[in-house]
C-alpha atoms as a PDB file:
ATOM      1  CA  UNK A   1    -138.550-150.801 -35.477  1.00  0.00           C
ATOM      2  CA  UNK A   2    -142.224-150.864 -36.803  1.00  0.00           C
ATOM      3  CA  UNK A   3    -140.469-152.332 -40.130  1.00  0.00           C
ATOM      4  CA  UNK A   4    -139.425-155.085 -37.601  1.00  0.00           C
ATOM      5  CA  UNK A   5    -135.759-154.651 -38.286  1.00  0.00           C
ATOM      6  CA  UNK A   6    -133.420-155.363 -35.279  1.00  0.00           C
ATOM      7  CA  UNK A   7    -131.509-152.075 -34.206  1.00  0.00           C
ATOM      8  CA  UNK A   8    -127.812-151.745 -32.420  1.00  0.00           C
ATOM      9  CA  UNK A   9    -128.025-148.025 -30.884  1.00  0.00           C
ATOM     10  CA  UNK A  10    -124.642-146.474 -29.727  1.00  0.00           C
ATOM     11  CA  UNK A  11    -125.059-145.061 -26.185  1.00  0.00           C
ATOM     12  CA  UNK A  12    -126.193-143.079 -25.140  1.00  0.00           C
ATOM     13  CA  UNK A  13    -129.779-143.852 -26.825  1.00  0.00           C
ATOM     14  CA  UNK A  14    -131.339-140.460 -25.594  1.00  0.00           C
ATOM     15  CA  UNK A  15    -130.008-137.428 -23.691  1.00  0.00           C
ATOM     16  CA  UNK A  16    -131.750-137.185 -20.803  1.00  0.00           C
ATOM     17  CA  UNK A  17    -134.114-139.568 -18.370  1.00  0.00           C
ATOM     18  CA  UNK A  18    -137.340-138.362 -19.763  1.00  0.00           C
ATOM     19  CA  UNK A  19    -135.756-139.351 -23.334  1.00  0.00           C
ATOM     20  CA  UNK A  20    -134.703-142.478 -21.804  1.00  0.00           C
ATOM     21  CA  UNK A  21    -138.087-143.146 -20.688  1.00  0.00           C
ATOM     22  CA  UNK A  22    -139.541-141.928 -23.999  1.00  0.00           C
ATOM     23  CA  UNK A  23    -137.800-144.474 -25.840  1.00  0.00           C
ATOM     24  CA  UNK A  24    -138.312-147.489 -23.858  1.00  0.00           C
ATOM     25  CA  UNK A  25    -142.059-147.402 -23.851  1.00  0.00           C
ATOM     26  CA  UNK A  26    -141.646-147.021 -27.253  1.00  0.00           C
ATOM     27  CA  UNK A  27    -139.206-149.729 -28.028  1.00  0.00           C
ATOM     28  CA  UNK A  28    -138.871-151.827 -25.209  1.00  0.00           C
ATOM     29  CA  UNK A  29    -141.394-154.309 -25.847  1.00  0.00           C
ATOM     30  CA  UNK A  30    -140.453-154.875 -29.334  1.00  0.00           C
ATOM     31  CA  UNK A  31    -137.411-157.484 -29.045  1.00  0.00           C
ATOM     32  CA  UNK A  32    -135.461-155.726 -31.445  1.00  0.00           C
ATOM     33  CA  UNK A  33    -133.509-152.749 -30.295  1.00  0.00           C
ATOM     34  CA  UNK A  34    -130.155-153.142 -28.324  1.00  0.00           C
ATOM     35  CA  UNK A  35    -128.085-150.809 -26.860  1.00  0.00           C
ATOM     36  CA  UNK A  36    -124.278-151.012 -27.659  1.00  0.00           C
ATOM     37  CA  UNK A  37    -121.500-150.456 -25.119  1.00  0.00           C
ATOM     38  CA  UNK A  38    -117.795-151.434 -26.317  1.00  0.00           C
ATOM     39  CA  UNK A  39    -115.904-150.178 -23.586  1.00  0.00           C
ATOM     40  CA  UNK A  40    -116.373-153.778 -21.641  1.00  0.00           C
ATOM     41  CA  UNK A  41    -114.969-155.684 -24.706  1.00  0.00           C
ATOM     42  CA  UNK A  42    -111.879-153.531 -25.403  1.00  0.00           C
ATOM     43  CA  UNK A  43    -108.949-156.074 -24.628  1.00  0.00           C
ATOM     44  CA  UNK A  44    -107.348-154.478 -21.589  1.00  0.00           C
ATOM     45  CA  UNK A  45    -110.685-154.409 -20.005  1.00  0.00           C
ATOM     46  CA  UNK A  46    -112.149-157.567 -21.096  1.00  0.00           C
ATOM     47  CA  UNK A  47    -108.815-159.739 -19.695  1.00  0.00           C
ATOM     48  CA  UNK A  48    -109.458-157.635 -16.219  1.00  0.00           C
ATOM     49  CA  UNK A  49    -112.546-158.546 -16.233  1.00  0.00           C
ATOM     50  CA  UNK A  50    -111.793-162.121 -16.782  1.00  0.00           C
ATOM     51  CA  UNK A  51    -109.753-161.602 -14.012  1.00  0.00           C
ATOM     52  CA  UNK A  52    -111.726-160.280 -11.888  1.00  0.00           C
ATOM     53  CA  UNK A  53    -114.821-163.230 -12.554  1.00  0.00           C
ATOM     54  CA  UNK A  54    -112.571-165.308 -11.818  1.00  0.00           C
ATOM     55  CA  UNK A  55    -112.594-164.962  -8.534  1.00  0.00           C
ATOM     56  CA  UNK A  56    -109.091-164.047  -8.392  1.00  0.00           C
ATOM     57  CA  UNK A  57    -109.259-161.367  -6.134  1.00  0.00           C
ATOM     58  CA  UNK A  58    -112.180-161.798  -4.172  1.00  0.00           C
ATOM     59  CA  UNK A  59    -115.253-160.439  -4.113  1.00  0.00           C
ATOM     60  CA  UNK A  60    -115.301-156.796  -6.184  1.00  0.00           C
ATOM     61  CA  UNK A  61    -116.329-154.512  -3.943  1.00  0.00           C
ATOM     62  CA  UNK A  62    -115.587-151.195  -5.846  1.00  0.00           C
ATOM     63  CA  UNK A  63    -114.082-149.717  -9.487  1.00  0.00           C
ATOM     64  CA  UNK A  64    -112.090-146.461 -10.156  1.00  0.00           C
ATOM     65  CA  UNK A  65    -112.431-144.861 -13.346  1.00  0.00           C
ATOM     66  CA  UNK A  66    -110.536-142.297 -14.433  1.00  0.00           C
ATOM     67  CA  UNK A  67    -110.207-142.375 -18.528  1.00  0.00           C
ATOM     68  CA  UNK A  68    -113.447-142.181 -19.852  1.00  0.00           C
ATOM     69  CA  UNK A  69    -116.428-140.019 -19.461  1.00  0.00           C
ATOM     70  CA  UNK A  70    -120.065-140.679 -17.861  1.00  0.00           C
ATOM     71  CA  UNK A  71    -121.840-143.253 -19.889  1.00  0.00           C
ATOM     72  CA  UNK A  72    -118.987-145.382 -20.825  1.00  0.00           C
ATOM     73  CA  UNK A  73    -117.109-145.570 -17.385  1.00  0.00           C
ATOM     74  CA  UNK A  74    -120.770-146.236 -15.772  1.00  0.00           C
ATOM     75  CA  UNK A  75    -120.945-149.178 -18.204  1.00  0.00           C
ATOM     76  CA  UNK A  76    -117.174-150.314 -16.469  1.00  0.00           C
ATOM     77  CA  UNK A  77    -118.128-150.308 -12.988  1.00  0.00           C
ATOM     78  CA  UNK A  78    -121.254-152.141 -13.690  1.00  0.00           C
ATOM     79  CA  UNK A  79    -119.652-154.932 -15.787  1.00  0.00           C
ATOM     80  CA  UNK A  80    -117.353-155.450 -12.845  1.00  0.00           C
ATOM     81  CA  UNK A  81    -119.325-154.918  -9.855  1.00  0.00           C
ATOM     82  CA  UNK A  82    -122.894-156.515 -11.666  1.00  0.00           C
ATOM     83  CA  UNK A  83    -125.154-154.111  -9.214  1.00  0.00           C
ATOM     84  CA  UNK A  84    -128.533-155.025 -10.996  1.00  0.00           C
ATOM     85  CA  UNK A  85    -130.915-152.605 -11.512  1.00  0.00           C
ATOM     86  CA  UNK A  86    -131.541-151.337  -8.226  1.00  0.00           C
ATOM     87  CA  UNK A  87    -131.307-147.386  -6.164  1.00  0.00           C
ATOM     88  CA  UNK A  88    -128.123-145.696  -6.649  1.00  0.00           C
ATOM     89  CA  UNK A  89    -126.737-142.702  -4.900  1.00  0.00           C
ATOM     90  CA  UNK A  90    -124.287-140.632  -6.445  1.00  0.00           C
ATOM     91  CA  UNK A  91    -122.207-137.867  -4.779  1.00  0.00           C
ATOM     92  CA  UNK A  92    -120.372-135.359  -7.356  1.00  0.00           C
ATOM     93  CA  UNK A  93    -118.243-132.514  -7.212  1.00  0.00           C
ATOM     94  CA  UNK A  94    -116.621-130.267  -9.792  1.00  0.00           C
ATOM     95  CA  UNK A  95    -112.790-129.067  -9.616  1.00  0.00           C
ATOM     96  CA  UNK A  96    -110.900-126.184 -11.602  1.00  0.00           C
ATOM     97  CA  UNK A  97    -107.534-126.136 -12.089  1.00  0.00           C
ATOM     98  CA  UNK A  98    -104.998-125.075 -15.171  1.00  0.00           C
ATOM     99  CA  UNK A  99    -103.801-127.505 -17.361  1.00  0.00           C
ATOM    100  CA  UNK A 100    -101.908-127.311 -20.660  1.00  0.00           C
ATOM    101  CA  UNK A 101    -104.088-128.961 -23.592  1.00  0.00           C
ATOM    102  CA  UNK A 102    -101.182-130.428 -26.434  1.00  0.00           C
ATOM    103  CA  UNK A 103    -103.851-132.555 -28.176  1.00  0.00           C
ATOM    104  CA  UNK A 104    -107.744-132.337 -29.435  1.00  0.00           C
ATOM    105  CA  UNK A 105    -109.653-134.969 -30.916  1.00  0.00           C
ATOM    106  CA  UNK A 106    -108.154-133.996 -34.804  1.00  0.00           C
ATOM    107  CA  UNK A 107    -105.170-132.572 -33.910  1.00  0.00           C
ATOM    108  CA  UNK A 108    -102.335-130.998 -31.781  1.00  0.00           C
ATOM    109  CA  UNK A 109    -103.076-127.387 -30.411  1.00  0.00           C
ATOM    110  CA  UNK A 110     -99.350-126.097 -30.883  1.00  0.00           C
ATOM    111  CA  UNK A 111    -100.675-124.189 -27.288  1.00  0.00           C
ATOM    112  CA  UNK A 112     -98.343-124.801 -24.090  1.00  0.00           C
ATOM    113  CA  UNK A 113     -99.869-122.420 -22.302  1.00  0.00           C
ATOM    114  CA  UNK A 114    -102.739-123.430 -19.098  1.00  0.00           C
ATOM    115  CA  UNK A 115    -106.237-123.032 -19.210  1.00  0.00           C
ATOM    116  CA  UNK A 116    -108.549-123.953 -17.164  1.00  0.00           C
ATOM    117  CA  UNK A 117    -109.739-127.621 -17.089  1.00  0.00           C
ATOM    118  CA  UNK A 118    -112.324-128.887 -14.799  1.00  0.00           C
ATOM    119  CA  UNK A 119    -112.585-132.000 -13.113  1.00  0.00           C
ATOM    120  CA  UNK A 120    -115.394-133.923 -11.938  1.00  0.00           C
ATOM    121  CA  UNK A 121    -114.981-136.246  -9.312  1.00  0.00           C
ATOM    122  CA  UNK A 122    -118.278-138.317  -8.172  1.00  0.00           C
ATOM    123  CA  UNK A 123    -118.905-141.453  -6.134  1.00  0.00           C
ATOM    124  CA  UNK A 124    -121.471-144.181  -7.156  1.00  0.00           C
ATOM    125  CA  UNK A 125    -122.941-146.145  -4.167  1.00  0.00           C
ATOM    126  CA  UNK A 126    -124.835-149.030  -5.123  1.00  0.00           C
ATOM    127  CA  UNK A 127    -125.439-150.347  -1.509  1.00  0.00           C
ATOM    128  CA  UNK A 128    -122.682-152.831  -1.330  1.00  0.00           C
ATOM    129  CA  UNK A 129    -120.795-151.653  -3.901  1.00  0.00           C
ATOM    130  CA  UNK A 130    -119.319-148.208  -5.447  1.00  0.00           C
ATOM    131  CA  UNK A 131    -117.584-146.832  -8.198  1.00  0.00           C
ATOM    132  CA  UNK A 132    -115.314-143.996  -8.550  1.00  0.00           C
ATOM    133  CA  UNK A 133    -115.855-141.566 -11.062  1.00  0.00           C
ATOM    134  CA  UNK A 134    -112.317-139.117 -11.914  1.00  0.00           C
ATOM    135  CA  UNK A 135    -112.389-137.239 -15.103  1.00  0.00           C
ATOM    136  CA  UNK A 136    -110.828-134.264 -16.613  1.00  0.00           C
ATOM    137  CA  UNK A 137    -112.109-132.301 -19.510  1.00  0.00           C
ATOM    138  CA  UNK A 138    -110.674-133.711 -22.649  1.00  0.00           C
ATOM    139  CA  UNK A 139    -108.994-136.737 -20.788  1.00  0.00           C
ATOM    140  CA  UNK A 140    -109.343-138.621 -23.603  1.00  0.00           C
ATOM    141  CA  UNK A 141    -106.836-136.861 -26.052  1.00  0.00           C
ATOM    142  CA  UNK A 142    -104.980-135.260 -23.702  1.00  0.00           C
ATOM    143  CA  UNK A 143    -101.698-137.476 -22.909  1.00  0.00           C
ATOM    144  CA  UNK A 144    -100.806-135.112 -20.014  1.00  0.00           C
ATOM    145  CA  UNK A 145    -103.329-137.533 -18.153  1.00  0.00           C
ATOM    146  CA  UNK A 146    -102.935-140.874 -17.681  1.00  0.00           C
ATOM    147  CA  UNK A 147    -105.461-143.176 -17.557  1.00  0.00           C
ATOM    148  CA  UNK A 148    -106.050-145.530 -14.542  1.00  0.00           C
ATOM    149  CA  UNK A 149    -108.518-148.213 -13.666  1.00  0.00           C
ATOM    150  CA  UNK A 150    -108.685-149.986 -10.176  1.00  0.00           C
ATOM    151  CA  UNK A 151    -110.771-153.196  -9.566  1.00  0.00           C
ATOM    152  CA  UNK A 152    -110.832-153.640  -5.539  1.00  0.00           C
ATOM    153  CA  UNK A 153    -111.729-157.439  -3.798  1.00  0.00           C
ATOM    154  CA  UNK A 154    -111.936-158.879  -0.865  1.00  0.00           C
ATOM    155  CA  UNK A 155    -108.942-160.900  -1.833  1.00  0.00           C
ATOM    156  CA  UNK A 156    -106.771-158.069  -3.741  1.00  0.00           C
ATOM    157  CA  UNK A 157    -106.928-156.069  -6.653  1.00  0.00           C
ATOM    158  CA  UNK A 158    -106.245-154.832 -10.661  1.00  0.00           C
ATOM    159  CA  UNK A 159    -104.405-151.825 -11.032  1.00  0.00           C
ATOM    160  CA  UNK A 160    -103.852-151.036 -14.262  1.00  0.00           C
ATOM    161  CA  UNK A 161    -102.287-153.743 -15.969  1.00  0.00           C
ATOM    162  CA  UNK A 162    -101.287-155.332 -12.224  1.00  0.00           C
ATOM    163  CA  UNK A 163    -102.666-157.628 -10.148  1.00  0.00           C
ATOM    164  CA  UNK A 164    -101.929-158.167  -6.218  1.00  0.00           C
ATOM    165  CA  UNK A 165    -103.567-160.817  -4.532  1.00  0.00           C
ATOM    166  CA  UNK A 166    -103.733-163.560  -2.000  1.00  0.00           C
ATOM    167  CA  UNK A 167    -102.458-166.830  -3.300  1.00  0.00           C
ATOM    168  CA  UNK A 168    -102.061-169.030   0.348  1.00  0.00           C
ATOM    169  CA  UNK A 169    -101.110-167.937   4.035  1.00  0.00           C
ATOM    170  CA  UNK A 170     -98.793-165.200   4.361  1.00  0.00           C
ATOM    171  CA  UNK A 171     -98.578-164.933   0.844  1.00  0.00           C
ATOM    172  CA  UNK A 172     -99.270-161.873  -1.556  1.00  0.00           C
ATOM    173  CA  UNK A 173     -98.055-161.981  -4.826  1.00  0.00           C
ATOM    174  CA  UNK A 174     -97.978-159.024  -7.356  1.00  0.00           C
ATOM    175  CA  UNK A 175     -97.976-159.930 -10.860  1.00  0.00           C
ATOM    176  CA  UNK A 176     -98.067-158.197 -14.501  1.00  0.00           C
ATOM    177  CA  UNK A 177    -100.984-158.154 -17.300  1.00  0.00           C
ATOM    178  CA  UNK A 178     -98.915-159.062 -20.166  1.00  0.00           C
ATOM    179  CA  UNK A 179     -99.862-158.138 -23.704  1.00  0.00           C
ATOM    180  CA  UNK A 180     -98.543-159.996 -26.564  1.00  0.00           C
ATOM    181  CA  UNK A 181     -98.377-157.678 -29.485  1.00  0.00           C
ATOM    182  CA  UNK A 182     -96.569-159.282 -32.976  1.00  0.00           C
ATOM    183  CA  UNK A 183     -95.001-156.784 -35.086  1.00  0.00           C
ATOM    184  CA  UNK A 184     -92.470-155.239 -33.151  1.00  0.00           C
ATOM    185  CA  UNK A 185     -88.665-155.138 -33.627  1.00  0.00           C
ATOM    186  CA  UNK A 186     -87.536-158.652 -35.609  1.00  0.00           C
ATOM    187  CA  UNK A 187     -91.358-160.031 -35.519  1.00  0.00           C
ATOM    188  CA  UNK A 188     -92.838-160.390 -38.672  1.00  0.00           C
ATOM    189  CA  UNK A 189     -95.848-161.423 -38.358  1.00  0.00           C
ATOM    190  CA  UNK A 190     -97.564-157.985 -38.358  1.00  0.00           C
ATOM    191  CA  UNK A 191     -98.760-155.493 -36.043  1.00  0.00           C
ATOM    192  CA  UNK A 192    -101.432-156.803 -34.246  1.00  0.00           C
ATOM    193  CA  UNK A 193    -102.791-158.067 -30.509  1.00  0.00           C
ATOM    194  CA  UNK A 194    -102.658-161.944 -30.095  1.00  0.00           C
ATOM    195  CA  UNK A 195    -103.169-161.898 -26.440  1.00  0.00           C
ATOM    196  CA  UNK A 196    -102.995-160.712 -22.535  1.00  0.00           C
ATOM    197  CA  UNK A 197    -101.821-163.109 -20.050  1.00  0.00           C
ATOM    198  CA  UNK A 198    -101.536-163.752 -16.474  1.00  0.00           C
ATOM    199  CA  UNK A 199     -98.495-165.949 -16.296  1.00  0.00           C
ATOM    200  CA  UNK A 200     -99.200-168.861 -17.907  1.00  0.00           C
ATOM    201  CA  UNK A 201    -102.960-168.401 -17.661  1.00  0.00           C
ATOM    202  CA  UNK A 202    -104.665-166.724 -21.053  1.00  0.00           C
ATOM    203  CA  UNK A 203    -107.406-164.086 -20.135  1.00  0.00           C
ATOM    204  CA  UNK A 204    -108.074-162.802 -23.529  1.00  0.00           C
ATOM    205  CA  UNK A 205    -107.371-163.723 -27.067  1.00  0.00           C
ATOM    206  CA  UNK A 206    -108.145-160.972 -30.438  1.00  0.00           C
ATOM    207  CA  UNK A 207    -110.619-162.694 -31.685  1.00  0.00           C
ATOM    208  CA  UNK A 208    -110.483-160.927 -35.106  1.00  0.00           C
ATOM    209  CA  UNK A 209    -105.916-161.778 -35.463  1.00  0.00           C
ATOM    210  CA  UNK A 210    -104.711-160.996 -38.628  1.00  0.00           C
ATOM    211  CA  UNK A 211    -106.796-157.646 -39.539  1.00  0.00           C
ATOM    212  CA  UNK A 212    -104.228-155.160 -37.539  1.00  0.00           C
ATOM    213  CA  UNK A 213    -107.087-153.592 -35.223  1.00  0.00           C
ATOM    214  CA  UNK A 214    -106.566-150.942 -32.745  1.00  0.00           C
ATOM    215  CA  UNK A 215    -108.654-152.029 -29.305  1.00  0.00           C
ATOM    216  CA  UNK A 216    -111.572-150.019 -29.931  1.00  0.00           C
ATOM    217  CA  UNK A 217    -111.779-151.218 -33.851  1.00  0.00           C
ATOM    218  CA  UNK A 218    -111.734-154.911 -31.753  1.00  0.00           C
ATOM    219  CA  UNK A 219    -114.108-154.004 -29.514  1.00  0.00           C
ATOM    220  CA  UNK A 220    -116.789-152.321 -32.216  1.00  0.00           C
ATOM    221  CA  UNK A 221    -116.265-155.275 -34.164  1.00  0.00           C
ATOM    222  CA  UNK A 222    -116.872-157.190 -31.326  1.00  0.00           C
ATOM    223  CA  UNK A 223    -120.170-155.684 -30.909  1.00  0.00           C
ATOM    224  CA  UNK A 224    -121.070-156.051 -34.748  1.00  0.00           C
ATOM    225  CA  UNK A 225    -120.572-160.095 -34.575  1.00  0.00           C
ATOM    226  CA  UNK A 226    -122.881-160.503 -31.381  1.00  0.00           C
ATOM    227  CA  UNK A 227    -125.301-158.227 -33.219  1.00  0.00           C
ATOM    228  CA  UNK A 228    -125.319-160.277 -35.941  1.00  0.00           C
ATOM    229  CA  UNK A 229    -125.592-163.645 -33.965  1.00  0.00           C
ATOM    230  CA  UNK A 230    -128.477-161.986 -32.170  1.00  0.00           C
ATOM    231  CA  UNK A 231    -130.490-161.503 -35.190  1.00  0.00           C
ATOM    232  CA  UNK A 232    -129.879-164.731 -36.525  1.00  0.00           C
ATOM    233  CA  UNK A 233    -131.096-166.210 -32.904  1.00  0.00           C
ATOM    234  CA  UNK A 234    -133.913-163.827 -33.121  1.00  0.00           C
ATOM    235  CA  UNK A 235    -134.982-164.653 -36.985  1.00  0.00           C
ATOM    236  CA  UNK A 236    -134.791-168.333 -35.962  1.00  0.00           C
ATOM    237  CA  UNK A 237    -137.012-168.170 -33.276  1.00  0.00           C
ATOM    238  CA  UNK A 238    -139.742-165.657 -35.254  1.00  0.00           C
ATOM    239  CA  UNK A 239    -139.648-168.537 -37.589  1.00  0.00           C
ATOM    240  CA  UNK A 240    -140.289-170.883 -34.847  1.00  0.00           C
ATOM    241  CA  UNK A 241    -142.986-169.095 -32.925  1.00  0.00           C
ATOM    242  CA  UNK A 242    -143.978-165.767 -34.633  1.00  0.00           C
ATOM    243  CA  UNK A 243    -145.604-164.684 -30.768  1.00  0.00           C
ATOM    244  CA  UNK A 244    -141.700-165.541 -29.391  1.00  0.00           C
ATOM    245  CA  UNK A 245    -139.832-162.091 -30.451  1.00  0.00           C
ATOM    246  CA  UNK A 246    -139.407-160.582 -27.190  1.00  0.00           C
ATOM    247  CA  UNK A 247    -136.178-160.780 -25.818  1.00  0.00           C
ATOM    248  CA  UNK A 248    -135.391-160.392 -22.153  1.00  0.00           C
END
């Protein structure tokens, strides 16, 4: 930073509030460091969030969370539920129970037999809105979990890749998430995501086709490109106004 070269930080940028508050009185004024999140831009979760800002199902009143861990499923109920940067209360409990582990990160454990595996469950209340926190150790490699995500409005709600909603009187309509993905069976065109629709409505399209990414490769690169458009925006106005480089 004092060689006034722009930063992207993976979260979280320090372990603890203290560090937290360390770094932004060191940093914060300077314009140049951002914090990167790529859970939001993942494809599943950015066409339910299109979804959802739509105004599709209402008003979103609260999230549920159970596939990811702290930082990153915090970051999901706040890009749906936008709860600013006010008070929070959060309510959290731990569970134990025993749960065969096939998988780790790097491999399977050849191990069918239980072990303990605790569970936190915790509620976010944002005054207005909440979040649901469910999480398991390991959830993330362990396929003996499934992962959920529930976006609740006043006018319906996402489950998973399912949306039920209010469309006129006495009507509710349930209807799928679809993901087009090329390469399967008789299509040629090569594995990859082209898009996730709604019926005949498009909520999300790869914007990297062609280049065979898995969701969080889109995602990341996601996060690269806006980087990079941010610190041509942010060279561009230095050059403008040198006393211009904060960015809010």
């Amino acid at each position: 930073m004092e060689l006034k070269v722009p930063i992207m930080c993976e979260t979280p940028p320090a372990p603890g509030l203290a560090g937290l508050r360390s770094l932004w009185a060191a940093v914060g004024a300077s314009g140049l460091v951002q914090v990167a999140e790529q859970y939001p831009l993942m494809p599943s979760h950015a066409s339910r969030l299109a979804l959802a800002r739509s105004g599709a199902i209402g008003t979103v009143t609260s999230v549920q969370v159970s596939s990811t861990h702290l930082y990153h499923a915090a970051a999901l109920m706040r890009a749906f539920l936008a709860p600013g940067f006010g008070p929070a209360t959060v309510n959290a409990r731990t569970f134990v129970a025993p749960l065969i582990n096939p998988l780790v990160r790097d491999a399977w454990t050849d191990d069918d037999s239980p072990k303990d595996a605790g569970t936190l469950i915790a509620t976010i209340d944002w005054g207005g809105s909440m979040g649901l926190y469910d999480f398991t150790d390991n959830q993330w490699h362990n396929q003996l979990r499934t992962r959920r995500i529930v976006v609740r409005g006043s006018a319906g709600e996402i489950a998973n890749d399912e949306v039920v909603r209010l469309t006129g009187p006495r009507t509710i309509v349930r209807s799928p998430l679809v993901r087009r993905q090329t390469g399967y069976d008789l299509d040629l065109d090569g594995f990859d995501t082209d898009h996730i629709s709604l019926g005949d409505t498009i909520l999300y399209r790869n914007p990297f086709p062609g280049l065979r990414f898995n969701d969080e490769d889109i995602a990341i690169s996601g996060m690269l490109t806006r980087m990079a458009a941010w610190c041509r925006e942010e060279c561009d106005r230095r050059i403008r106004s040198p006393t211009a480089a904060r960015i809010t």
